[in-house]
PDB file of N, CA and C in Angstrom:
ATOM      1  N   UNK A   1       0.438  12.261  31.918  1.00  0.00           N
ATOM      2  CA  UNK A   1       1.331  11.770  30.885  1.00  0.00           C
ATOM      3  C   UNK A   1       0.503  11.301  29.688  1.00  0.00           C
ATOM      4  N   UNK A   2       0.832  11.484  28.252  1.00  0.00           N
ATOM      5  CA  UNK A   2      -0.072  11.241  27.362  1.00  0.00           C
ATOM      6  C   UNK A   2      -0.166   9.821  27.263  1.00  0.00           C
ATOM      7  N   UNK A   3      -0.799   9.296  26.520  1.00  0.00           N
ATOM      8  CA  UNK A   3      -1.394   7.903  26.373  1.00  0.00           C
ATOM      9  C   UNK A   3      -2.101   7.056  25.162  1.00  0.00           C
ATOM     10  N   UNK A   4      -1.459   5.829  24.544  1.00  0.00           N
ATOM     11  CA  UNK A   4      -1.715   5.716  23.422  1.00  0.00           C
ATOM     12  C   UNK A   4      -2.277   4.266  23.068  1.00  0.00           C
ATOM     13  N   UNK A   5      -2.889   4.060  22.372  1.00  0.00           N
ATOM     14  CA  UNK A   5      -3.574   2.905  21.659  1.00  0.00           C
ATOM     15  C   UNK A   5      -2.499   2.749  20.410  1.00  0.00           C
ATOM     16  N   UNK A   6      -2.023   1.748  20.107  1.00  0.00           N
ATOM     17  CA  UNK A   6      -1.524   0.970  18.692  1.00  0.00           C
ATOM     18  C   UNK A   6      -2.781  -0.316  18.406  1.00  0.00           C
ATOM     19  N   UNK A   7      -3.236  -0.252  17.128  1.00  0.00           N
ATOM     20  CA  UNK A   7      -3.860  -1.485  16.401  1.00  0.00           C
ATOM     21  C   UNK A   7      -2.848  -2.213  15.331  1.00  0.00           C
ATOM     22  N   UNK A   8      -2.713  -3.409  15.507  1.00  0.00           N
ATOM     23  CA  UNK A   8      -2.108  -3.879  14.567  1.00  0.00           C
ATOM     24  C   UNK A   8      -3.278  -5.124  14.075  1.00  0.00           C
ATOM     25  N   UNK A   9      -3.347  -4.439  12.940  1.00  0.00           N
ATOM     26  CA  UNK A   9      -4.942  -5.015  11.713  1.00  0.00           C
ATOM     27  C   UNK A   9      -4.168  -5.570  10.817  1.00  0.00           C
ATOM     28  N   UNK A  10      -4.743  -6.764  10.785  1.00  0.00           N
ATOM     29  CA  UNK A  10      -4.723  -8.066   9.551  1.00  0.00           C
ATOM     30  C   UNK A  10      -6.542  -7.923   8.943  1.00  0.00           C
ATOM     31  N   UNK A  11      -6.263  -7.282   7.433  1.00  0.00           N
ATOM     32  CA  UNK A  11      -7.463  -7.356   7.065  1.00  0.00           C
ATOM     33  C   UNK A  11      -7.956  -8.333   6.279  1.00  0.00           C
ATOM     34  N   UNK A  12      -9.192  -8.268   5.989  1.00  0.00           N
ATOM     35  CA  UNK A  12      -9.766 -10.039   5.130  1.00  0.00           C
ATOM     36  C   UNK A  12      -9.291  -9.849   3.642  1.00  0.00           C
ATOM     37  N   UNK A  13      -9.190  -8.488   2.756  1.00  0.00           N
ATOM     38  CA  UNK A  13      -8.215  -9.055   1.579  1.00  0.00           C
ATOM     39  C   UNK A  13      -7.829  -7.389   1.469  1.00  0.00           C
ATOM     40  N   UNK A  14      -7.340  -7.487   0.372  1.00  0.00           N
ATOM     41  CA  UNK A  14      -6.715  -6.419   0.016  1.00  0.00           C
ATOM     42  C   UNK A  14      -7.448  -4.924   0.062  1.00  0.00           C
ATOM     43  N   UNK A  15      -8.538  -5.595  -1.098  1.00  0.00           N
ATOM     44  CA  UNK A  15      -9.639  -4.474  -0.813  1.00  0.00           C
ATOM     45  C   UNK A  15     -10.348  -4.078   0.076  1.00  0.00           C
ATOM     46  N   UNK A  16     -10.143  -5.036   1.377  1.00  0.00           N
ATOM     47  CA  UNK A  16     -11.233  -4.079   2.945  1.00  0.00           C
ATOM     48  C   UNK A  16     -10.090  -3.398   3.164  1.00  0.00           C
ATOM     49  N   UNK A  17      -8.807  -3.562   2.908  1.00  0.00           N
ATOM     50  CA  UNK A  17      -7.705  -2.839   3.561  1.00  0.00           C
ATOM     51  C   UNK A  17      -7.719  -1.645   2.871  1.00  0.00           C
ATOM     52  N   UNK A  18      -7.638  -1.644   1.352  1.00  0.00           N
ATOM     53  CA  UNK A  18      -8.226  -0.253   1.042  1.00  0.00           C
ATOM     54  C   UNK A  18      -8.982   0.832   1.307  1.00  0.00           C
ATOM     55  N   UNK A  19     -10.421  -0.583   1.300  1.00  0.00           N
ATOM     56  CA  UNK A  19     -11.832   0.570   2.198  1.00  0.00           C
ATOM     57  C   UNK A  19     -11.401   1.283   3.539  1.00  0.00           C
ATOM     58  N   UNK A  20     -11.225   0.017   4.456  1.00  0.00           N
ATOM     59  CA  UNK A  20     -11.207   0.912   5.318  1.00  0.00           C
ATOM     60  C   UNK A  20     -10.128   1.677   5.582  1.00  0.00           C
ATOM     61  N   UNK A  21      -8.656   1.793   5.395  1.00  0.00           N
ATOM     62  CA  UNK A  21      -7.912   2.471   5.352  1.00  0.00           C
ATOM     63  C   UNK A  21      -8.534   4.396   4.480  1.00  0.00           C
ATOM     64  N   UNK A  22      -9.125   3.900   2.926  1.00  0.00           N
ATOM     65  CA  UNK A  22      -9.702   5.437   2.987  1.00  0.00           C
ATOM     66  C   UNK A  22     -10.759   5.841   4.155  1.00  0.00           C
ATOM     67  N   UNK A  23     -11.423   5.047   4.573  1.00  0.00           N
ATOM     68  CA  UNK A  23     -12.585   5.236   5.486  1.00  0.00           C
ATOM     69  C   UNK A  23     -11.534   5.807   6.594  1.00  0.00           C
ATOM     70  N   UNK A  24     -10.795   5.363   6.891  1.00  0.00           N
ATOM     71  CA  UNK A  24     -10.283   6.239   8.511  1.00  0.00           C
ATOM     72  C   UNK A  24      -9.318   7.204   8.459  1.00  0.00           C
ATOM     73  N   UNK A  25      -8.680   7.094   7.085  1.00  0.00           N
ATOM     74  CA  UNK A  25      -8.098   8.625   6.704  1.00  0.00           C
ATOM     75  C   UNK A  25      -9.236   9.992   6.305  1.00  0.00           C
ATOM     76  N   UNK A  26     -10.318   9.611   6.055  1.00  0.00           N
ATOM     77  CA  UNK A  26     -11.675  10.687   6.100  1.00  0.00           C
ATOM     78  C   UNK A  26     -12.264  10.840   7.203  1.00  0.00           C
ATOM     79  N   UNK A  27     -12.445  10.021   7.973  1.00  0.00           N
ATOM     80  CA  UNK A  27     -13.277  10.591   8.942  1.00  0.00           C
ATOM     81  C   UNK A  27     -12.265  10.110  10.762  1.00  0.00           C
ATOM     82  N   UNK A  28     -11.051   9.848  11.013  1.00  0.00           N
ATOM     83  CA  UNK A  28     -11.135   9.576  12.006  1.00  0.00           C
ATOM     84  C   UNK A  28     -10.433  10.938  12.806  1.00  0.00           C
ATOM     85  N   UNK A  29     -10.571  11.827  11.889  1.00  0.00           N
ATOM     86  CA  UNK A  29     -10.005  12.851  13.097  1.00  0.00           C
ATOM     87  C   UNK A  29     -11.083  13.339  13.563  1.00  0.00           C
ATOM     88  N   UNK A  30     -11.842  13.482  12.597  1.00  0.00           N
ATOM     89  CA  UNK A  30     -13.403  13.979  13.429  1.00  0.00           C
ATOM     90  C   UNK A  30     -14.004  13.355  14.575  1.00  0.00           C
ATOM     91  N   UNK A  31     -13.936  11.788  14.091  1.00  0.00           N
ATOM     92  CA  UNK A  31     -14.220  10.696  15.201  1.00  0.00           C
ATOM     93  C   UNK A  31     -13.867  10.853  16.072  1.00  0.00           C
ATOM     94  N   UNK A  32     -12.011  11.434  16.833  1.00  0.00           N
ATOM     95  CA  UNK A  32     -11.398  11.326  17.485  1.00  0.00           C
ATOM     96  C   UNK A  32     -10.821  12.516  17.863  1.00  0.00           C
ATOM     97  N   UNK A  33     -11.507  13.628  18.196  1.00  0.00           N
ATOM     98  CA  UNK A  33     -11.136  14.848  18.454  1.00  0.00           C
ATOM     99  C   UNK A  33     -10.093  15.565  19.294  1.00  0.00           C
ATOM    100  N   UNK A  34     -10.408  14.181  20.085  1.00  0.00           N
ATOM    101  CA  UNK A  34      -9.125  14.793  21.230  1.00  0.00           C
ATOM    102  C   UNK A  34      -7.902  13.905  21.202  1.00  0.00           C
ATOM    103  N   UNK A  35      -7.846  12.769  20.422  1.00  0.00           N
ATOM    104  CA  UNK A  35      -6.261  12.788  19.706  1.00  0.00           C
ATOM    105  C   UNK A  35      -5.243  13.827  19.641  1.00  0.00           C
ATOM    106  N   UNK A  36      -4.434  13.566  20.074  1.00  0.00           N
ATOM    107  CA  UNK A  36      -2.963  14.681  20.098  1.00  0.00           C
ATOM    108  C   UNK A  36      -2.521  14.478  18.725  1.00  0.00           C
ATOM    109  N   UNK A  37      -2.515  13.109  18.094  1.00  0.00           N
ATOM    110  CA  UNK A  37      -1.685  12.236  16.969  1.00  0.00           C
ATOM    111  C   UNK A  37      -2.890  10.877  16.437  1.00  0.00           C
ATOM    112  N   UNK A  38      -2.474  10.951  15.351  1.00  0.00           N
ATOM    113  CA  UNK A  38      -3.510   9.812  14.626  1.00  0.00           C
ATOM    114  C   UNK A  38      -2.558   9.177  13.437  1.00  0.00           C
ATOM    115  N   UNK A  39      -2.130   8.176  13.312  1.00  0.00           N
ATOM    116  CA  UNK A  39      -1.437   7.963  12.362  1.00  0.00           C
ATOM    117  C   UNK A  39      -1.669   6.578  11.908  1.00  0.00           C
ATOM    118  N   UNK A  40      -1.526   5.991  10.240  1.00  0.00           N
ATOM    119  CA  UNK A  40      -2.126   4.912  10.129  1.00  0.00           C
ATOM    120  C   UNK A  40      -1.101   4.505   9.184  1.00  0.00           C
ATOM    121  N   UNK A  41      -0.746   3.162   9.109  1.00  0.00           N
ATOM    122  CA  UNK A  41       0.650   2.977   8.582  1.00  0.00           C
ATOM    123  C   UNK A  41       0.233   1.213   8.201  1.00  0.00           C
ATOM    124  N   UNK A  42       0.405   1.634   6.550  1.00  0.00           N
ATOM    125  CA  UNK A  42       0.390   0.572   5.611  1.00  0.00           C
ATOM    126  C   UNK A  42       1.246  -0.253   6.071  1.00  0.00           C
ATOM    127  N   UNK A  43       1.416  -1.182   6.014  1.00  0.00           N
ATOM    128  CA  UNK A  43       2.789  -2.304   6.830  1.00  0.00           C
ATOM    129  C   UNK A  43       3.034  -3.397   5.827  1.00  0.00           C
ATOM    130  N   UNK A  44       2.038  -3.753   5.110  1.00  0.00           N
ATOM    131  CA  UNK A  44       1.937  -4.803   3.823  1.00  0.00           C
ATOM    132  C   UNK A  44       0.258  -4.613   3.415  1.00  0.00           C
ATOM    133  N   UNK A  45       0.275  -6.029   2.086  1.00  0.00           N
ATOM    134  CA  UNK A  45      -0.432  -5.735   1.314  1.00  0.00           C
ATOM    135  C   UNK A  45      -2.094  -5.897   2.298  1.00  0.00           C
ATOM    136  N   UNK A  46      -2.125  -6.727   3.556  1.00  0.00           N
ATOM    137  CA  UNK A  46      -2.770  -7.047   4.000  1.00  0.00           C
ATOM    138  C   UNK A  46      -2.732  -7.191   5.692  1.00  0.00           C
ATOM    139  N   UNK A  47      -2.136  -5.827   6.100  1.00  0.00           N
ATOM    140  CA  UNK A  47      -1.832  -5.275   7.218  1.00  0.00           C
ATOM    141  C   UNK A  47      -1.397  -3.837   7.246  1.00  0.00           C
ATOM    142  N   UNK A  48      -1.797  -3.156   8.606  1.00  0.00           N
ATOM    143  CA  UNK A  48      -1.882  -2.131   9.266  1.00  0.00           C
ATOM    144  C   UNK A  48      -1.356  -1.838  10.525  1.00  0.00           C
ATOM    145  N   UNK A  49      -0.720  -0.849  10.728  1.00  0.00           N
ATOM    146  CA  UNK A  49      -0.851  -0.470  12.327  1.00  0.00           C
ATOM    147  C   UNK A  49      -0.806   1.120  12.059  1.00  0.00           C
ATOM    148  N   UNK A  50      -2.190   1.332  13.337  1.00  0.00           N
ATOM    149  CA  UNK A  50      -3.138   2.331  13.824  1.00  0.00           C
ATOM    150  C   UNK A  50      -2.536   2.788  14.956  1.00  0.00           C
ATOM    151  N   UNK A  51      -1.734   4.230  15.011  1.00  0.00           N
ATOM    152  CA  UNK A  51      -1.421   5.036  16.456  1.00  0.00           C
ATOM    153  C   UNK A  51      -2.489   6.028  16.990  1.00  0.00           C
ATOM    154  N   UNK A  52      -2.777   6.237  18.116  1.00  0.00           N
ATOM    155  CA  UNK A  52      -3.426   7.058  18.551  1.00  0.00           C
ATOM    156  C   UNK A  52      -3.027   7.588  19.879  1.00  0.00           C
ATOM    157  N   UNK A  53      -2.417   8.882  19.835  1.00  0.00           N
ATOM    158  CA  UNK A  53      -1.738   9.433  21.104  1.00  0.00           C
ATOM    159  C   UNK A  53      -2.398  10.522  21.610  1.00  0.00           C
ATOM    160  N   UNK A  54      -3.244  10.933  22.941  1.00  0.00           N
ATOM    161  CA  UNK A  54      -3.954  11.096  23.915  1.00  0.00           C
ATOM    162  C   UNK A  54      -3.098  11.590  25.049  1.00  0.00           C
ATOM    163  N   UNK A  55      -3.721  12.933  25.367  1.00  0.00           N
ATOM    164  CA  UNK A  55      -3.281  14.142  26.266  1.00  0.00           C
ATOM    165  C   UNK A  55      -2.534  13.350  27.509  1.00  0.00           C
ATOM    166  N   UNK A  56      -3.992  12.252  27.644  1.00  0.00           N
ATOM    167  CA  UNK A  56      -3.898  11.719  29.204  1.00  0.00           C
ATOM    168  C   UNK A  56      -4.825  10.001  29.431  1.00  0.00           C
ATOM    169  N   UNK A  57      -4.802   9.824  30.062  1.00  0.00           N
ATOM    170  CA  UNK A  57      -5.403   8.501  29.606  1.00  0.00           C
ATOM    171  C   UNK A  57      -7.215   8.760  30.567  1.00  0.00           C
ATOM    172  N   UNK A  58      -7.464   9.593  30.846  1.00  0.00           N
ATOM    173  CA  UNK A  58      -8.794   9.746  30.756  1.00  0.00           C
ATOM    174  C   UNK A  58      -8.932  10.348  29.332  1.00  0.00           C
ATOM    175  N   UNK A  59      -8.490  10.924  28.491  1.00  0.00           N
ATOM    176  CA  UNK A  59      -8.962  11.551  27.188  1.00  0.00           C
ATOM    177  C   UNK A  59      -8.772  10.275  26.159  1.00  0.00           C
ATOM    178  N   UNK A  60      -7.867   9.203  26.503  1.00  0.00           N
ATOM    179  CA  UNK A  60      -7.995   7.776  26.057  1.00  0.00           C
ATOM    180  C   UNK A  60      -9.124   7.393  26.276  1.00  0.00           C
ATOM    181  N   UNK A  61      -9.850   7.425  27.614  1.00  0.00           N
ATOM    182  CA  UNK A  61     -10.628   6.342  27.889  1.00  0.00           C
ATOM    183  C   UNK A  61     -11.664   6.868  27.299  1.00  0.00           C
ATOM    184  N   UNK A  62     -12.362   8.223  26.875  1.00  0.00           N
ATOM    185  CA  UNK A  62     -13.291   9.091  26.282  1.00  0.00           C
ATOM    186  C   UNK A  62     -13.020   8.435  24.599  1.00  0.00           C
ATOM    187  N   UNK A  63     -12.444   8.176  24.329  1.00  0.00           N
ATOM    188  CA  UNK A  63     -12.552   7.766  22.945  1.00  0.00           C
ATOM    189  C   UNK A  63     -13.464   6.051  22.818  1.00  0.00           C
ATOM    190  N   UNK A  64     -13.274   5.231  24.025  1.00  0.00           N
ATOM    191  CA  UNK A  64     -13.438   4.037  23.966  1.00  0.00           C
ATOM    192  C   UNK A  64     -14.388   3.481  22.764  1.00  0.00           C
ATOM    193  N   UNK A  65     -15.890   4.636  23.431  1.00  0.00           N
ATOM    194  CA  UNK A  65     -16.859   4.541  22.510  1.00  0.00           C
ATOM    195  C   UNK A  65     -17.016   4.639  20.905  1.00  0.00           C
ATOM    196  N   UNK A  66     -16.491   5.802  20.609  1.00  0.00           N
ATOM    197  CA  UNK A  66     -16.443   5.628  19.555  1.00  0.00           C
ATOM    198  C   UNK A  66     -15.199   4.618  18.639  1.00  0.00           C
ATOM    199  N   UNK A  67     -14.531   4.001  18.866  1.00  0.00           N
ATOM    200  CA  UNK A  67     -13.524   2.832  18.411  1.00  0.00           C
ATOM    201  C   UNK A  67     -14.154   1.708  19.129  1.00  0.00           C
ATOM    202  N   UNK A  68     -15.418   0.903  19.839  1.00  0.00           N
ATOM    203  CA  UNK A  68     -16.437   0.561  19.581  1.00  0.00           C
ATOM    204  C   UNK A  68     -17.320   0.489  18.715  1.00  0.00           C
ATOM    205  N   UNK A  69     -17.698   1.322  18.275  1.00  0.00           N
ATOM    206  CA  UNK A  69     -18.795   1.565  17.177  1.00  0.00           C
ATOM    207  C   UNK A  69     -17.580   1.326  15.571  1.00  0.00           C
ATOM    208  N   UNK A  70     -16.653   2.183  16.052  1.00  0.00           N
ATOM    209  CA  UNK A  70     -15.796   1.488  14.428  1.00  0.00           C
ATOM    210  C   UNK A  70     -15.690   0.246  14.388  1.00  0.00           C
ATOM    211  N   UNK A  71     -14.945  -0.326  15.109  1.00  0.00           N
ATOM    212  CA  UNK A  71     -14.621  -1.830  15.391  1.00  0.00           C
ATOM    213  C   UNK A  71     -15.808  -3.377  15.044  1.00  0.00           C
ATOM    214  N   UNK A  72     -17.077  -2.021  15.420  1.00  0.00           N
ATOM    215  CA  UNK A  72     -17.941  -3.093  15.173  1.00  0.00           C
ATOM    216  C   UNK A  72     -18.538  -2.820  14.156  1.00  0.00           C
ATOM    217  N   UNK A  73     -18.803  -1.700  13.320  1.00  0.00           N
ATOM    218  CA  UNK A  73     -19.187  -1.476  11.730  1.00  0.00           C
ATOM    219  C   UNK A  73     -18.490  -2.037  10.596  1.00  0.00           C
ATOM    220  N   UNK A  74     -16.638  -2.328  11.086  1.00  0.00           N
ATOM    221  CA  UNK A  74     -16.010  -2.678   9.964  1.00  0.00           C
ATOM    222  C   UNK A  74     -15.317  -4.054  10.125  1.00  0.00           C
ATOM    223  N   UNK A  75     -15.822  -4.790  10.978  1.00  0.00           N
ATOM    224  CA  UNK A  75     -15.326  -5.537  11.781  1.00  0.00           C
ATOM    225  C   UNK A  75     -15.121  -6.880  10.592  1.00  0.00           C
ATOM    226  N   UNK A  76     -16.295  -6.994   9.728  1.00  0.00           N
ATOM    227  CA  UNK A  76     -16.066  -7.727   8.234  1.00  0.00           C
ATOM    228  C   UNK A  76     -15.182  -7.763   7.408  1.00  0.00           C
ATOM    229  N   UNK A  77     -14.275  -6.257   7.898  1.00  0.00           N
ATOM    230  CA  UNK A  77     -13.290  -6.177   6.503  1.00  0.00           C
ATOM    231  C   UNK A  77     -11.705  -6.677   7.344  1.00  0.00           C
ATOM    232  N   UNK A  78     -11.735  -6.846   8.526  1.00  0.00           N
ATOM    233  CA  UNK A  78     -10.880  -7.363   8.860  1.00  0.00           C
ATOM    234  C   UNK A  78     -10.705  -9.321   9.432  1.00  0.00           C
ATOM    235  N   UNK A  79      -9.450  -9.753   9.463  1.00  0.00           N
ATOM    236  CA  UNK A  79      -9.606 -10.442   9.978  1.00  0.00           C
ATOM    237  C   UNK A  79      -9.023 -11.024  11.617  1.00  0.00           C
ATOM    238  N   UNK A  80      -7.870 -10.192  12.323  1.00  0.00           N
ATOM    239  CA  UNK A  80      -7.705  -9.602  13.363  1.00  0.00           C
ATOM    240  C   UNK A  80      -7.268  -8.902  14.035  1.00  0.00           C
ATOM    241  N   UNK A  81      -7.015  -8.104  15.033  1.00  0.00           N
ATOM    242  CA  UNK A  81      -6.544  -6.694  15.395  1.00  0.00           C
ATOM    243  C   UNK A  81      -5.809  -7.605  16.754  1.00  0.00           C
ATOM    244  N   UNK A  82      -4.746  -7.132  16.900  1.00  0.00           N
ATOM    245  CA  UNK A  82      -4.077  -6.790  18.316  1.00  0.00           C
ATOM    246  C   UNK A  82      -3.965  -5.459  18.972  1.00  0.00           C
ATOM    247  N   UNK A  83      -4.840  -5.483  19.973  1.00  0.00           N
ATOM    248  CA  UNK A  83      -4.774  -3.877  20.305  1.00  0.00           C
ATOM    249  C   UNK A  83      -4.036  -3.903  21.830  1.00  0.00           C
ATOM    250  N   UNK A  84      -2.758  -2.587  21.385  1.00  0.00           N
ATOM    251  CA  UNK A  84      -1.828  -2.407  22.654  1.00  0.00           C
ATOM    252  C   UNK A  84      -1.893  -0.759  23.144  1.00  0.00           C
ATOM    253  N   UNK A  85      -1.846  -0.676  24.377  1.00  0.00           N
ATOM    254  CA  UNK A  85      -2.215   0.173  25.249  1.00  0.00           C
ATOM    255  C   UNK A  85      -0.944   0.804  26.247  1.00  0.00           C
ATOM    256  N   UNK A  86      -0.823   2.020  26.476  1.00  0.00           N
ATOM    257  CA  UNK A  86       0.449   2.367  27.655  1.00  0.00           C
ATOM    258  C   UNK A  86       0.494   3.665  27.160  1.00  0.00           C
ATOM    259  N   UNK A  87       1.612   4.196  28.249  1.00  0.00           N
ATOM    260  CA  UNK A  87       2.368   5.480  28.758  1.00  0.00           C
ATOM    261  C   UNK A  87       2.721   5.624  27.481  1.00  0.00           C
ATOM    262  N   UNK A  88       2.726   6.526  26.744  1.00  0.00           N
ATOM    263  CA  UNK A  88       4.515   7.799  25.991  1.00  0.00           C
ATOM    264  C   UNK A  88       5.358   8.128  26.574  1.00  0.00           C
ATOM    265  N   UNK A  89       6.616   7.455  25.999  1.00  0.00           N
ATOM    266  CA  UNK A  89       7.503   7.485  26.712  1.00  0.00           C
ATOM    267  C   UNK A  89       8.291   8.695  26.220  1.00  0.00           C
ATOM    268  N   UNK A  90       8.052   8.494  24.595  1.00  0.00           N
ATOM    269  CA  UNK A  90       8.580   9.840  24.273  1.00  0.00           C
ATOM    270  C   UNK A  90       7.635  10.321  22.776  1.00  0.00           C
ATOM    271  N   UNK A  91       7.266  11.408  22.869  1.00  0.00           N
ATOM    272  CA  UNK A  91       6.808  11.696  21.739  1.00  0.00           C
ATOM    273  C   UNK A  91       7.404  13.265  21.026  1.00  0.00           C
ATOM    274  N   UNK A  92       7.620  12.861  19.921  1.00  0.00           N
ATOM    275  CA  UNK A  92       8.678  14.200  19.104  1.00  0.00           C
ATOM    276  C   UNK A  92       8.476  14.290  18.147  1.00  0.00           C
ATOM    277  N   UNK A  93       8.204  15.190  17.654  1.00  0.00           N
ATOM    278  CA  UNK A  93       7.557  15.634  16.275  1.00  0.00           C
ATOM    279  C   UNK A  93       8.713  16.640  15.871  1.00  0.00           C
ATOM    280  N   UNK A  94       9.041  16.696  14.631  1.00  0.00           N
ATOM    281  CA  UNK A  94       9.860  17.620  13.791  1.00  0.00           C
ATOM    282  C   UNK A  94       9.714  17.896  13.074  1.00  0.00           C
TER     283      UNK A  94
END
C-alpha cells in the first residue's frame, strides 16, 4: 500500500520560506526519485505543508536519508516542522 510523509513547516521569516521553497521545487524530485507524488503547498506567509507519496513504505523508508541531509542543511531557515507519517487511503489524480 503506498505511503506518505506530510511536513508542516513554520519558517524563520518570509524570505527562508522563499529560499527554501525555490530550493525544493528545483531539486527535490531528483532528491527523491522514487516519490510517486511530491507536492509543496504555500499555506501562509510563513508556512508550508510538504506531501510525499511512496509506492510502499520500504520506498518511504529509502528516502529517510536524504530528508536527513535536507532537514539538516536548511534547518536555519526554518523554525519548526511537524512531520506526519501513514497508509494512503486514497490517492486520485485527474
Amino acid at each position: 500500500m503506498t505511503y506518505a510523509r506530510i511536513n508542516t513547516i513554520t519558517f524563520a521569516s518570509e524570505a527562508a520560506a522563499d529560499e527554501l521553497q525555490a530550493n525544493y521545487a528545483s531539486t527535490a524530485p531528483a532528491g527523491f526519485p522514487e516519490a510517486l507524488l511530491l507536492v509543496s503547498v504555500r499555506t501562509g506567509p510563513l508556512t508550508a505543508s510538504l506531501t510525499s507519496i511512496y509506492e510502499d513504505k520500504a520506498a518511504f523508508d529509502r528516502s529517510a536519508e536524504e530528508r536527513t541531509k535536507r532537514m539538516a542543511a536548511n534547518g536555519h531557515l526554518m523554525d519548526g516542522v511537524i512531520v506526519e507519517e501513514g497508509e494512503v487511503t486514497l490517492f486520485h489524480v485527474k
